[in-house]
C-alpha atoms as a PDB file:
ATOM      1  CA  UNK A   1      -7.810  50.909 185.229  1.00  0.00           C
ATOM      2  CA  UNK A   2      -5.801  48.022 183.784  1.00  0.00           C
ATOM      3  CA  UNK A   3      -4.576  48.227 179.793  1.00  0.00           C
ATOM      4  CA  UNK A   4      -6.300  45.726 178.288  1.00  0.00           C
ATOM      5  CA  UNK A   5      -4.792  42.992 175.578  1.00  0.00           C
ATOM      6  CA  UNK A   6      -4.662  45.134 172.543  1.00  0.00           C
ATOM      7  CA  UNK A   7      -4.048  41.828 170.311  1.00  0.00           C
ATOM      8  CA  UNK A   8      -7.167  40.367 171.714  1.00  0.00           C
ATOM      9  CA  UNK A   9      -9.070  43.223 170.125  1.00  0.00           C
ATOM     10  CA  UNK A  10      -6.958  44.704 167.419  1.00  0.00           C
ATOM     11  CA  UNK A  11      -6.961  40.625 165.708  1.00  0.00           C
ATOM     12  CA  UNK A  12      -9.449  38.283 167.261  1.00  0.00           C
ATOM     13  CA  UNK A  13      -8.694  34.484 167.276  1.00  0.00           C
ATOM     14  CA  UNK A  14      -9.257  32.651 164.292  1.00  0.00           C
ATOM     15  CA  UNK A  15     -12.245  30.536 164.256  1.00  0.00           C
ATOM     16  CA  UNK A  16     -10.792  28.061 161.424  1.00  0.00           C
ATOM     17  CA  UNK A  17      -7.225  27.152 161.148  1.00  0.00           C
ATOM     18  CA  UNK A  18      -7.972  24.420 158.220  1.00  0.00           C
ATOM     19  CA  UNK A  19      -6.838  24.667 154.799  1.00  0.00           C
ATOM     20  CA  UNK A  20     -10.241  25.150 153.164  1.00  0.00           C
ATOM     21  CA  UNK A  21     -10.195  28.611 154.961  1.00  0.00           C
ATOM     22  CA  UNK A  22      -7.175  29.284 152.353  1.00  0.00           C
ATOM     23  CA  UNK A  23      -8.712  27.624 149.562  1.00  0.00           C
ATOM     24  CA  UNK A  24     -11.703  29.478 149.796  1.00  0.00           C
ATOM     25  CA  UNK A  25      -9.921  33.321 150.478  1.00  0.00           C
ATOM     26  CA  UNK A  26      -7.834  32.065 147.038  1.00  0.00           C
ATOM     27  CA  UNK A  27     -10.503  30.833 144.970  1.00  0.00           C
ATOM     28  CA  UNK A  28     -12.269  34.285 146.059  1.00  0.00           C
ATOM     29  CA  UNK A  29      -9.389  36.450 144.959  1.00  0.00           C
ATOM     30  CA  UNK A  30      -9.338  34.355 141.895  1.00  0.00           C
ATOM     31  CA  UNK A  31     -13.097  35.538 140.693  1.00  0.00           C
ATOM     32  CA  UNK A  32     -12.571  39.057 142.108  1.00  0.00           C
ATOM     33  CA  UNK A  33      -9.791  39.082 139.666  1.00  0.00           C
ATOM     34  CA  UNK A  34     -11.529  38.063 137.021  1.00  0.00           C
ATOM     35  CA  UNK A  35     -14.375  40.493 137.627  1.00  0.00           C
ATOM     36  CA  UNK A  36     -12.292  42.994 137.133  1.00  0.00           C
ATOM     37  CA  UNK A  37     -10.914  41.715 133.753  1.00  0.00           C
ATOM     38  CA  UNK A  38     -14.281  41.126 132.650  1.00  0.00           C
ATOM     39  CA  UNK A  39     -14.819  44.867 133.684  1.00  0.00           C
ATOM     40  CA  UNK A  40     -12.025  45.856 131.034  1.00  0.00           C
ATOM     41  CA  UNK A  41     -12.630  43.570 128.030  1.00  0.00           C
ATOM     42  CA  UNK A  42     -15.973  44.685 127.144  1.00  0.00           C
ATOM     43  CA  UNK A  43     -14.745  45.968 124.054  1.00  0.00           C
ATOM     44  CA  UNK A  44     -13.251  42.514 123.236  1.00  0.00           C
ATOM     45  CA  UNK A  45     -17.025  40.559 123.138  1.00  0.00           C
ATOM     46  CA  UNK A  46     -15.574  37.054 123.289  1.00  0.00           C
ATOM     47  CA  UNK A  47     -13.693  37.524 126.051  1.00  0.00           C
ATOM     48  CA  UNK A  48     -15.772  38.939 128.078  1.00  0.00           C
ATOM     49  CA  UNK A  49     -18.399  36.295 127.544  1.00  0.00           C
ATOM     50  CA  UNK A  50     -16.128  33.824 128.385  1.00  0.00           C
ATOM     51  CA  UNK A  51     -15.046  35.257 131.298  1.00  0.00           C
ATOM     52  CA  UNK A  52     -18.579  36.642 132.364  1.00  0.00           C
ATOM     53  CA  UNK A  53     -18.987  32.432 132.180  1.00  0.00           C
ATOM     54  CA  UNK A  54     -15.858  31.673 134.680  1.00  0.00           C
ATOM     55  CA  UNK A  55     -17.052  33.637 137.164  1.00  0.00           C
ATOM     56  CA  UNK A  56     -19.422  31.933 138.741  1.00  0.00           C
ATOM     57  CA  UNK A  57     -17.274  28.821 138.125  1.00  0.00           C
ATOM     58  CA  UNK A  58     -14.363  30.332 140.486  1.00  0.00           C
ATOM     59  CA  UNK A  59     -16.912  30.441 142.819  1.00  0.00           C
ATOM     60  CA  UNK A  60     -17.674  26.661 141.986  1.00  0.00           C
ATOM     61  CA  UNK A  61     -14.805  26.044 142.727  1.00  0.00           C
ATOM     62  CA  UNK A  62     -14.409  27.867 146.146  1.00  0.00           C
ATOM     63  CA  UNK A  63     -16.966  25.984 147.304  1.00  0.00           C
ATOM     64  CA  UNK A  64     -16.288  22.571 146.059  1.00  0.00           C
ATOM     65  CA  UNK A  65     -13.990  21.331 148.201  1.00  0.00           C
ATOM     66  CA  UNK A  66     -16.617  22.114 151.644  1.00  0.00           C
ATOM     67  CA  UNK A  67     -19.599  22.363 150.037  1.00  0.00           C
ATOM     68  CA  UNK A  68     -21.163  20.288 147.229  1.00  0.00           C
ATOM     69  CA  UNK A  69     -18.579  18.730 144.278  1.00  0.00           C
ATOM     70  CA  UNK A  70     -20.238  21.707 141.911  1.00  0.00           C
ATOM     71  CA  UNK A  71     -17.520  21.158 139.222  1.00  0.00           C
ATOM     72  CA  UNK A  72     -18.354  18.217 136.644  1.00  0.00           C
ATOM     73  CA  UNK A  73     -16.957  16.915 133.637  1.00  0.00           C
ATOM     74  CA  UNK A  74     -19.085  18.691 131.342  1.00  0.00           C
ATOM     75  CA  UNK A  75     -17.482  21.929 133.184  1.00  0.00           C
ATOM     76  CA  UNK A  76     -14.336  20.881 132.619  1.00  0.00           C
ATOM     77  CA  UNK A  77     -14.697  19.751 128.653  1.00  0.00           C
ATOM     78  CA  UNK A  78     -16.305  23.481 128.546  1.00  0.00           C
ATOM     79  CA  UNK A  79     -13.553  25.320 129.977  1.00  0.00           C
ATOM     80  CA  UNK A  80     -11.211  22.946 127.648  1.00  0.00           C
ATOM     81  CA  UNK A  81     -12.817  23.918 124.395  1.00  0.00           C
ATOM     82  CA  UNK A  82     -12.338  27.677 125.560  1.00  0.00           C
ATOM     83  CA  UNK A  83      -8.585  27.396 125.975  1.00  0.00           C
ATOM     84  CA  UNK A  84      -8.403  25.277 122.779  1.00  0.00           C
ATOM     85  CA  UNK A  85      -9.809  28.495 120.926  1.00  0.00           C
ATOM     86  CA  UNK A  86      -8.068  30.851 122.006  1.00  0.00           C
ATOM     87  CA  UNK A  87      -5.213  28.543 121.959  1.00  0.00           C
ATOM     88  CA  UNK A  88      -5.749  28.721 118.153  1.00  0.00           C
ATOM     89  CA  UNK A  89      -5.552  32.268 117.621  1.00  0.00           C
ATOM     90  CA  UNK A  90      -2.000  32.854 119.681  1.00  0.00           C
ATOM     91  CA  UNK A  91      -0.558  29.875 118.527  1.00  0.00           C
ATOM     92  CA  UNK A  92       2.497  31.962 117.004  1.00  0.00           C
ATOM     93  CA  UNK A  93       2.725  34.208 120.481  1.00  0.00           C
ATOM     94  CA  UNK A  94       2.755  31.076 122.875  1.00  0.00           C
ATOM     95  CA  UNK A  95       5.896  29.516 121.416  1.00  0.00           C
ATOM     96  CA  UNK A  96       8.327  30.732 124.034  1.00  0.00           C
ATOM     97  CA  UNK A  97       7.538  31.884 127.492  1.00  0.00           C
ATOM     98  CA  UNK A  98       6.635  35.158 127.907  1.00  0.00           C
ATOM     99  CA  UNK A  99       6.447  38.461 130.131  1.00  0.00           C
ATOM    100  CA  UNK A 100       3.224  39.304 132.104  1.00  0.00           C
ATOM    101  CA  UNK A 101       2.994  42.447 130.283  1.00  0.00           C
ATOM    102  CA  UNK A 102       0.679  44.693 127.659  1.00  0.00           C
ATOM    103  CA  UNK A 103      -2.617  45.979 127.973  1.00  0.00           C
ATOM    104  CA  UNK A 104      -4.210  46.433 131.505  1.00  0.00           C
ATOM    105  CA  UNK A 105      -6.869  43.895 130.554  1.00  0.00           C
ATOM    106  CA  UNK A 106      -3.967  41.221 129.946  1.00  0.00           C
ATOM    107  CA  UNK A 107      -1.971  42.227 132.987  1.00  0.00           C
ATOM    108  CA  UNK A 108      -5.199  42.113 135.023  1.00  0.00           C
ATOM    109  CA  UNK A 109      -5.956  38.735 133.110  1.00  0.00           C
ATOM    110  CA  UNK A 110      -2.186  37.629 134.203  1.00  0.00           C
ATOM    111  CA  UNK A 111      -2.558  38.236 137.908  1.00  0.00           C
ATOM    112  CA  UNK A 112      -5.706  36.089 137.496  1.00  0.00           C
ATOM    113  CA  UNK A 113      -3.639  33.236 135.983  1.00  0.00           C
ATOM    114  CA  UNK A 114      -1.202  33.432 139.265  1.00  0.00           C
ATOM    115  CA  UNK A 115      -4.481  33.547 141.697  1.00  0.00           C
ATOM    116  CA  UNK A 116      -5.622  30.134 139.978  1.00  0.00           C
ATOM    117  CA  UNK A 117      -1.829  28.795 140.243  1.00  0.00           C
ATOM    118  CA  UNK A 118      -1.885  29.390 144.071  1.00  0.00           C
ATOM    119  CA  UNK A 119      -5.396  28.232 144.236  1.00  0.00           C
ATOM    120  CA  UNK A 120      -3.807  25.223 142.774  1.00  0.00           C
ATOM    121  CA  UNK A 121      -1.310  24.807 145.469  1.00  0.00           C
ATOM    122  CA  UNK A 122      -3.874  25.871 148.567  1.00  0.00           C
ATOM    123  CA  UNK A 123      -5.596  22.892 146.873  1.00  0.00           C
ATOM    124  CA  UNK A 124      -2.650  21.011 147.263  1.00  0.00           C
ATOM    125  CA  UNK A 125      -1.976  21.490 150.972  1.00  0.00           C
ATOM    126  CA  UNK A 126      -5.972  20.349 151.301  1.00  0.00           C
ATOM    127  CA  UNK A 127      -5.123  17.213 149.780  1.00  0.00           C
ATOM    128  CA  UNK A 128      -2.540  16.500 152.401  1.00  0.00           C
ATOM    129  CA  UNK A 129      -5.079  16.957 155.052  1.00  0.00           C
ATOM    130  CA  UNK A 130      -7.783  15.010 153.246  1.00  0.00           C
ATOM    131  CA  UNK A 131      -9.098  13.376 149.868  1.00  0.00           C
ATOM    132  CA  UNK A 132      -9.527  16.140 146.883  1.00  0.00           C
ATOM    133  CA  UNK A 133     -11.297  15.272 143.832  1.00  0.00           C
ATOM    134  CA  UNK A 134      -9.507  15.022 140.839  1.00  0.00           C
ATOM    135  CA  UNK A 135     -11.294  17.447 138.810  1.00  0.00           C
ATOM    136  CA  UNK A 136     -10.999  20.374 140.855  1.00  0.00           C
ATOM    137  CA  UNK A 137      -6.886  20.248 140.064  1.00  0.00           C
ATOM    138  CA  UNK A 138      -7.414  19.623 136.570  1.00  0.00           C
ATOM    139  CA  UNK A 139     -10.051  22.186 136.380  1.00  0.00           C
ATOM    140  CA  UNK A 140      -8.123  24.982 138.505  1.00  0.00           C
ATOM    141  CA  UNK A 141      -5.159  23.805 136.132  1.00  0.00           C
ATOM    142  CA  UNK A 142      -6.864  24.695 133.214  1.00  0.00           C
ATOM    143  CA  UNK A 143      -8.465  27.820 134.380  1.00  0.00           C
ATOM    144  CA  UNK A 144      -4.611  29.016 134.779  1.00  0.00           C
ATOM    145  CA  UNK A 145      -3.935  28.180 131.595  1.00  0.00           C
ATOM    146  CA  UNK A 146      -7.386  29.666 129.731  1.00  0.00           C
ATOM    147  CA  UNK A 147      -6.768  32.941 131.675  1.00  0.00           C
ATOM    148  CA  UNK A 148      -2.626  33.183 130.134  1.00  0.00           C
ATOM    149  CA  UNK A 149      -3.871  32.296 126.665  1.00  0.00           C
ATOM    150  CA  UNK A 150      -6.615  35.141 127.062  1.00  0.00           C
ATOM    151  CA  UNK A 151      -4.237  37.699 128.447  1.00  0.00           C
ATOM    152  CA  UNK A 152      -2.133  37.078 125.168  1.00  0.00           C
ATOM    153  CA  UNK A 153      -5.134  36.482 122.832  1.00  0.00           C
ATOM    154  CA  UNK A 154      -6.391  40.504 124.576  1.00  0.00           C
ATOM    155  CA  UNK A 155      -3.109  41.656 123.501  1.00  0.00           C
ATOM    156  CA  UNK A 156      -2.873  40.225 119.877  1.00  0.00           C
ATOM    157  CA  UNK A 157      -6.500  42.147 119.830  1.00  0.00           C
ATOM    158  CA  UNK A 158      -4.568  45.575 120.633  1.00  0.00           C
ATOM    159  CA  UNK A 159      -1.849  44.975 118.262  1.00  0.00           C
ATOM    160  CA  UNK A 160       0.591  44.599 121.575  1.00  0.00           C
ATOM    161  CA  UNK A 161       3.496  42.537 120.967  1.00  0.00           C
ATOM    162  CA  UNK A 162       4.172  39.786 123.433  1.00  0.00           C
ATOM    163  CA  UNK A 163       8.139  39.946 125.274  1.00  0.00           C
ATOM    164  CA  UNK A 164       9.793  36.668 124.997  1.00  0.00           C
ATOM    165  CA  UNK A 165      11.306  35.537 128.522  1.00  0.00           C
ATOM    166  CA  UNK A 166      14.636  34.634 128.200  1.00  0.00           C
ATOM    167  CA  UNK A 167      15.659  32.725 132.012  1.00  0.00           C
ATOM    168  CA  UNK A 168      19.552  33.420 132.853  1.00  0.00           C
ATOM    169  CA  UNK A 169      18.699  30.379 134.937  1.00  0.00           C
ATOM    170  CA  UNK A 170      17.562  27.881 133.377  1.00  0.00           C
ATOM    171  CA  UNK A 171      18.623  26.117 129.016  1.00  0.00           C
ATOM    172  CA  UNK A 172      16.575  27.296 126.296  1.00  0.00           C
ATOM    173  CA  UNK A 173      14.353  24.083 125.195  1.00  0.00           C
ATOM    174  CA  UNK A 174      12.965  24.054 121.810  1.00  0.00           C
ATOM    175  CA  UNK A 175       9.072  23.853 121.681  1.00  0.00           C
ATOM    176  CA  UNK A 176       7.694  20.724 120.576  1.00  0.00           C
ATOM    177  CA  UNK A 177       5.565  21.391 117.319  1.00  0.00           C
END
């Protein structure tokens, strides 16, 4: 009897090659990341309210870009009035850049922030291939940003002290006040 193929069966074909496909597996890593930081911050209400909230707007997202547009501007001016509270509270933290480090909610909540930055750039590589609404970068943008603000706002909470970043590569700029 003849050996079969072994790639044939061990890794069938791909039956999309387009960059949705990558979108979509991002966007889906994104909320299962943030599931699991909403699993550890229900001792810190807020935060898990909010992200109990983003959830289902990863998954907007994910599907936004071949499915229905499912992310508006009221979305959008939502997700911006979350980051401009917590914003408020870690003012004094966010001044310099700083470590992905602390708690295991804010770690968690830091690998979420780099799932939304690549969903960014799967969203980018989209765009190339066809148009992309506006609003899904600004809101995948944003997102990023809420979920670093929350990892540092979780650690303020537990009295863990954010570590500056100091890049060997690249000048020191003063923050704008």
């Amino acid at each position: 009897m003849a050996q079969k193929d072994l790639r044939f069966i061990c890794y069938p074909y791909m039956r999309e090659s387009v960059s949705t496909v990558d979108f979509e597996i991002r966007t889906d890593s994104l909320t299962t990341q943030i599931g699991m930081a909403a699993s550890l911050t229900k001792d810190i209400p807020d935060v898990h309210r909010d992200l109990m909230e983003l959830l289902p707007m990863a998954y907007h997202l994910n599907g936004s870009v071949r499915g229905k547009l499912a992310i508006t501007i009221e979305d959008l001016d939502h997700l911006s009035s979350i980051y401009d509270r917590y914003v408020a509270e870690v003012k004094e933290q966010i001044e310099t850049f700083v470590l992905p480090q602390g708690s295991t909610a804010a770690c968690v909540l830091h690998a979420c922030r780099s799932e939304a930055k690549k969903s960014v750039r799967a969203l980018h590589k989209i765009s190339l291939e066809r148009e992309v609404p506006g609003i899904l970068f600004d809101y995948a943008h944003l997102l990023a940003n809420v979920l670093f603000v929350m990892a540092v706002y979780i650690n303020k909470q537990q009295c863990i002290e954010e570590i500056p970043f100091i890049s060997k590569s690249y000048p020191t700029k003063p923050m704008k006040k």
